[in-house]
Protein backbone atom coordinates (compact mmCIF):
# COMPACT_ATOMS: atom_id res chain seq x y z
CA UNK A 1 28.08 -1.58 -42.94
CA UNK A 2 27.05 -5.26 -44.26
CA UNK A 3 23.66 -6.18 -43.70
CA UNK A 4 24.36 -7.97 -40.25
CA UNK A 5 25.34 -4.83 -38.54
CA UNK A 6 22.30 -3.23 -39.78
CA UNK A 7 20.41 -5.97 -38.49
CA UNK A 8 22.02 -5.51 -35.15
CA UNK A 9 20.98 -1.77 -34.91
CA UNK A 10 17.38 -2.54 -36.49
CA UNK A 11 17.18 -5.00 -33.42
CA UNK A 12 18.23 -2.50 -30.75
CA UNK A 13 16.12 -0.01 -32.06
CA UNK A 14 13.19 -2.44 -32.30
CA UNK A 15 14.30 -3.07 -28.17
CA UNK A 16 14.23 0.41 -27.24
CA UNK A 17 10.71 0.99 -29.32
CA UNK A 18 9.25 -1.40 -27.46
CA UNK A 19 10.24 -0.81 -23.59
CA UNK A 20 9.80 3.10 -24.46
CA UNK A 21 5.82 1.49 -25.84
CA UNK A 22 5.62 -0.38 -22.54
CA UNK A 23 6.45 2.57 -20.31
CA UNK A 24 3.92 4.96 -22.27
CA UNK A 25 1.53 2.11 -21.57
CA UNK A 26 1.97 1.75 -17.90
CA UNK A 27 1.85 6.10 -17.77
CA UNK A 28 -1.07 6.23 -19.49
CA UNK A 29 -2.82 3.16 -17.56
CA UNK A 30 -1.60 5.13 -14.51
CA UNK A 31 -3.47 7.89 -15.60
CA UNK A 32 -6.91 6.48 -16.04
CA UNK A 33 -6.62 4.53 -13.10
CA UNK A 34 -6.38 8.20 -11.21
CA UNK A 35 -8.85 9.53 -13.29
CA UNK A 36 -11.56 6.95 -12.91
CA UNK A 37 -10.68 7.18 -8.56
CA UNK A 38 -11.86 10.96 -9.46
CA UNK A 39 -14.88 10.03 -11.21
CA UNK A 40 -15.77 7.76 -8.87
CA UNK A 41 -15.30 10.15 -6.30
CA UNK A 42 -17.41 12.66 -8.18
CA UNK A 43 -20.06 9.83 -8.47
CA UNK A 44 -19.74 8.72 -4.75
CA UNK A 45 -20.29 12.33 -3.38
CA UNK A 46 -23.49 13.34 -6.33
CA UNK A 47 -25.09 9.97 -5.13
CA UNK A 48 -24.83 10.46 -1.50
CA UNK A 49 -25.88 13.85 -2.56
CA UNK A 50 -29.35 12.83 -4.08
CA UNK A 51 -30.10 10.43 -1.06
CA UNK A 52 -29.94 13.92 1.28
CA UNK A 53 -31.91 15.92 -1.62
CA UNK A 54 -34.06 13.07 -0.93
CA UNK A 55 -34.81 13.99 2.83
CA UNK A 56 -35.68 17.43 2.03
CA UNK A 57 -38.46 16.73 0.37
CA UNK A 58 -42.00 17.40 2.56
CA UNK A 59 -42.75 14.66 4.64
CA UNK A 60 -39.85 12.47 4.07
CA UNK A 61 -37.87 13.74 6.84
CA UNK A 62 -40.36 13.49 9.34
CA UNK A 63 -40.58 9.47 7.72
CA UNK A 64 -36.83 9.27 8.08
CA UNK A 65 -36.62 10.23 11.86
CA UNK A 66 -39.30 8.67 12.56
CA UNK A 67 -37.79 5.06 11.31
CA UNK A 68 -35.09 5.55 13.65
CA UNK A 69 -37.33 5.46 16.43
CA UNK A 70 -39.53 3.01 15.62
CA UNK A 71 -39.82 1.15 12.04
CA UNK A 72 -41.86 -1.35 13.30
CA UNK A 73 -44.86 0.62 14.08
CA UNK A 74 -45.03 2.57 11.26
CA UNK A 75 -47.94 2.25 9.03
CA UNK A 76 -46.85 -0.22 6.21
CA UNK A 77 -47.26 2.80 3.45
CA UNK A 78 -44.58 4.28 5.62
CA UNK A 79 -42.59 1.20 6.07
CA UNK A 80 -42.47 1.17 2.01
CA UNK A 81 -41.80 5.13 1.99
CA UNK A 82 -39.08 4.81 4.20
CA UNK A 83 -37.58 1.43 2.78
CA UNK A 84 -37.68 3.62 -0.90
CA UNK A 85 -36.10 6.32 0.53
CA UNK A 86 -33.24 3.90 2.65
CA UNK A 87 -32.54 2.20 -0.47
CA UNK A 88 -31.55 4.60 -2.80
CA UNK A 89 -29.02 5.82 0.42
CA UNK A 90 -28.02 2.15 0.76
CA UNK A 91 -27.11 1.09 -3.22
CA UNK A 92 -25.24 4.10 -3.52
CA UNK A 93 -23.13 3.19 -0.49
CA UNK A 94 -23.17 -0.55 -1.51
CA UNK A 95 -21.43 0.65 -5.12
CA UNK A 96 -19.33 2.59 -3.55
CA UNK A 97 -18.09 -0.45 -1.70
CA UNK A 98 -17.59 -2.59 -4.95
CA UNK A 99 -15.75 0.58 -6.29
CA UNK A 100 -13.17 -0.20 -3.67
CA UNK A 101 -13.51 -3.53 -4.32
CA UNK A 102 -12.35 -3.21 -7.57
CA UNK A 103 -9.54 -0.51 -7.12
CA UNK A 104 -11.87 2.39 -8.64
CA UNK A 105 -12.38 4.14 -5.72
CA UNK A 106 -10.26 5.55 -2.81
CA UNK A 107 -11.55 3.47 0.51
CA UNK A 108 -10.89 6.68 3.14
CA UNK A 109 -13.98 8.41 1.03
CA UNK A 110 -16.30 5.57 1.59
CA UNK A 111 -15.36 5.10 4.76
CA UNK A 112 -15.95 8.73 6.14
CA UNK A 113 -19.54 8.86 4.95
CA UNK A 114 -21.23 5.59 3.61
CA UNK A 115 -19.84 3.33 5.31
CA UNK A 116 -19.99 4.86 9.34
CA UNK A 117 -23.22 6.62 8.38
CA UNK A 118 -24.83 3.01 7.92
CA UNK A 119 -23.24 1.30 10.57
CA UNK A 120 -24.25 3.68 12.61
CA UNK A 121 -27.84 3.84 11.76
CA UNK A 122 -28.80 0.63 11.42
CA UNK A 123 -27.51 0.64 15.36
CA UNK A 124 -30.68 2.62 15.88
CA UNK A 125 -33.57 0.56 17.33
CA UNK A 126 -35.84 1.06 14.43
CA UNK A 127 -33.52 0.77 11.66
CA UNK A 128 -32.04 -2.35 12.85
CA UNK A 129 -35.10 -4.07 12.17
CA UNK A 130 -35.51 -2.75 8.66
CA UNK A 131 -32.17 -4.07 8.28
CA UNK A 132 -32.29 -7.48 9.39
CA UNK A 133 -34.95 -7.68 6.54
CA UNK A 134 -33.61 -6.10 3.82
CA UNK A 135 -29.84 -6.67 4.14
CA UNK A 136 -30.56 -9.78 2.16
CA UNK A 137 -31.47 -7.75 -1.20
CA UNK A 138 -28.20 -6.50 -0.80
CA UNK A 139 -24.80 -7.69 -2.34
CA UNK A 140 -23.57 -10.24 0.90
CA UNK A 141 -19.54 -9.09 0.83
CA UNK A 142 -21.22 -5.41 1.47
CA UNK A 143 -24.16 -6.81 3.77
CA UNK A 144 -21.11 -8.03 6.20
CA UNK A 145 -19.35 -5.32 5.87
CA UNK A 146 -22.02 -3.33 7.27
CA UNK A 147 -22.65 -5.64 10.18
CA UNK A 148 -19.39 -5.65 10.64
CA UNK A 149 -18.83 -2.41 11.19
CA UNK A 150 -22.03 -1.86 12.97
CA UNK A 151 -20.80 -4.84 15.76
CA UNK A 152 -16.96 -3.59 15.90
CA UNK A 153 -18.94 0.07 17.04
CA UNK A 154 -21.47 -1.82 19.05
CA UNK A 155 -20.91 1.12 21.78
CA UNK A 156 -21.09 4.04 19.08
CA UNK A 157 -23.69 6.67 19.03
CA UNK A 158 -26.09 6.40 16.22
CA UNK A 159 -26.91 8.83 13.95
CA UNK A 160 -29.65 10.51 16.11
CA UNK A 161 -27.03 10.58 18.84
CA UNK A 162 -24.67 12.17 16.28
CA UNK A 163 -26.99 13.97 14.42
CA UNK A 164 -29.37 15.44 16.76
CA UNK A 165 -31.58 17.06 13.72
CA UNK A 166 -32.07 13.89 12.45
CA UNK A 167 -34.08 13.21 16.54
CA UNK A 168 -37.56 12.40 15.46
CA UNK A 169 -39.99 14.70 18.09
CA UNK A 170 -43.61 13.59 18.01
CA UNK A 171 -45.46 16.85 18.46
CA UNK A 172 -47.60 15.01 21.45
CA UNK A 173 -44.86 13.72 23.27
CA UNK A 174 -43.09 14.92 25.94
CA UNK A 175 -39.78 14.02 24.62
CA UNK A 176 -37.35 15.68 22.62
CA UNK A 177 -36.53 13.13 20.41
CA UNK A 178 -34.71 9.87 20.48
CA UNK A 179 -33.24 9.12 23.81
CA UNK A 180 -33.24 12.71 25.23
CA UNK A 181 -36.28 13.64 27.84
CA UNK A 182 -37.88 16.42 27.72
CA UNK A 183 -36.71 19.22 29.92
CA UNK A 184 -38.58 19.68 33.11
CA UNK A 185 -40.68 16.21 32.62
């Protein structure tokens, strides 16, 4: 073999190092791209997680149902309460969103829980007003999205309609929360 064969083979090894390289590369890029969907998954379903643990805590539920009735009133200690509390629910479903965005995260996920849960209440009489302030403090591909969603499911129940513990009952009314009268009166 004279030095221009070898050079041959040294060249078609060189080849097949290279595309068996590139194919490693595109498994292993496959791989984290999977890997960071499940993360993001993981990360998706612990925040959305903390906003509930949120709601148990004394007094904040009674805020939150109360909101959906009628944010406006609300004393503006409340207002601030319950715009904390909406917040934390909102920026986790508004990094979700860039997650898609971005190819991190798997769209059906957001979709079945941050995305229909805030469309739907911000249908609500008293969240709608919170949002028409606050939407603005809020990344403005997401904000549309939102109002977006909330328009295309204009007709929709809201969460109190879906939801019926989340019905705010004032203990001296005569109603049984949002939208429902009280039985017998």
């Amino acid at each position: 073999m004279d030095i221009m064969e070898l050079g041959a083979i040294g060249e078609l090894v060189g080849g097949v190092a290279v595309i068996a390289t590139l194919v490693y590369l595109a498994v292993q890029l496959q791989q984290t791209k999977e890997m960071m969907r499940a993360d993001s998954a993981r990360s998706t379903a612990k925040d959305y997680s903390a906003f509930m643990y949120e709601l148990i805590e004394p007094g904040r539920m009674e805020l939150f149902r109360r909101g959906f009735d009628d944010f406006e009133s609300m004393e503006p200690n409340d207002q601030a309460r319950v715009h904390a509390l909406l917040n934390t629910g909102v920026l986790a479903s508004q990094a979700s969103f860039m997650q898609v965005g971005r190819g991190a995260a798997e769209e059906t996920m957001v979709a079945a829980y941050g995305d229909q849960f805030w469309a739907a209440t911000i249908r609500s009489g008293g969240y709608a007003a919170w949002w028409d302030k606050a939407k603005g403090f809020f990344n403005s591909d997401f904000a549309r999205h939102i109002d977006t969603l909330a328009a295309e499911q204009r007709e929709a129940p809201s969460v109190p309609e879906l939801l019926p513990w989340y019905r705010w009952t004032d203990p001296g009314s005569k109603s049984k929360g949002i939208g429902t009268p009280a039985e017998g009166g």
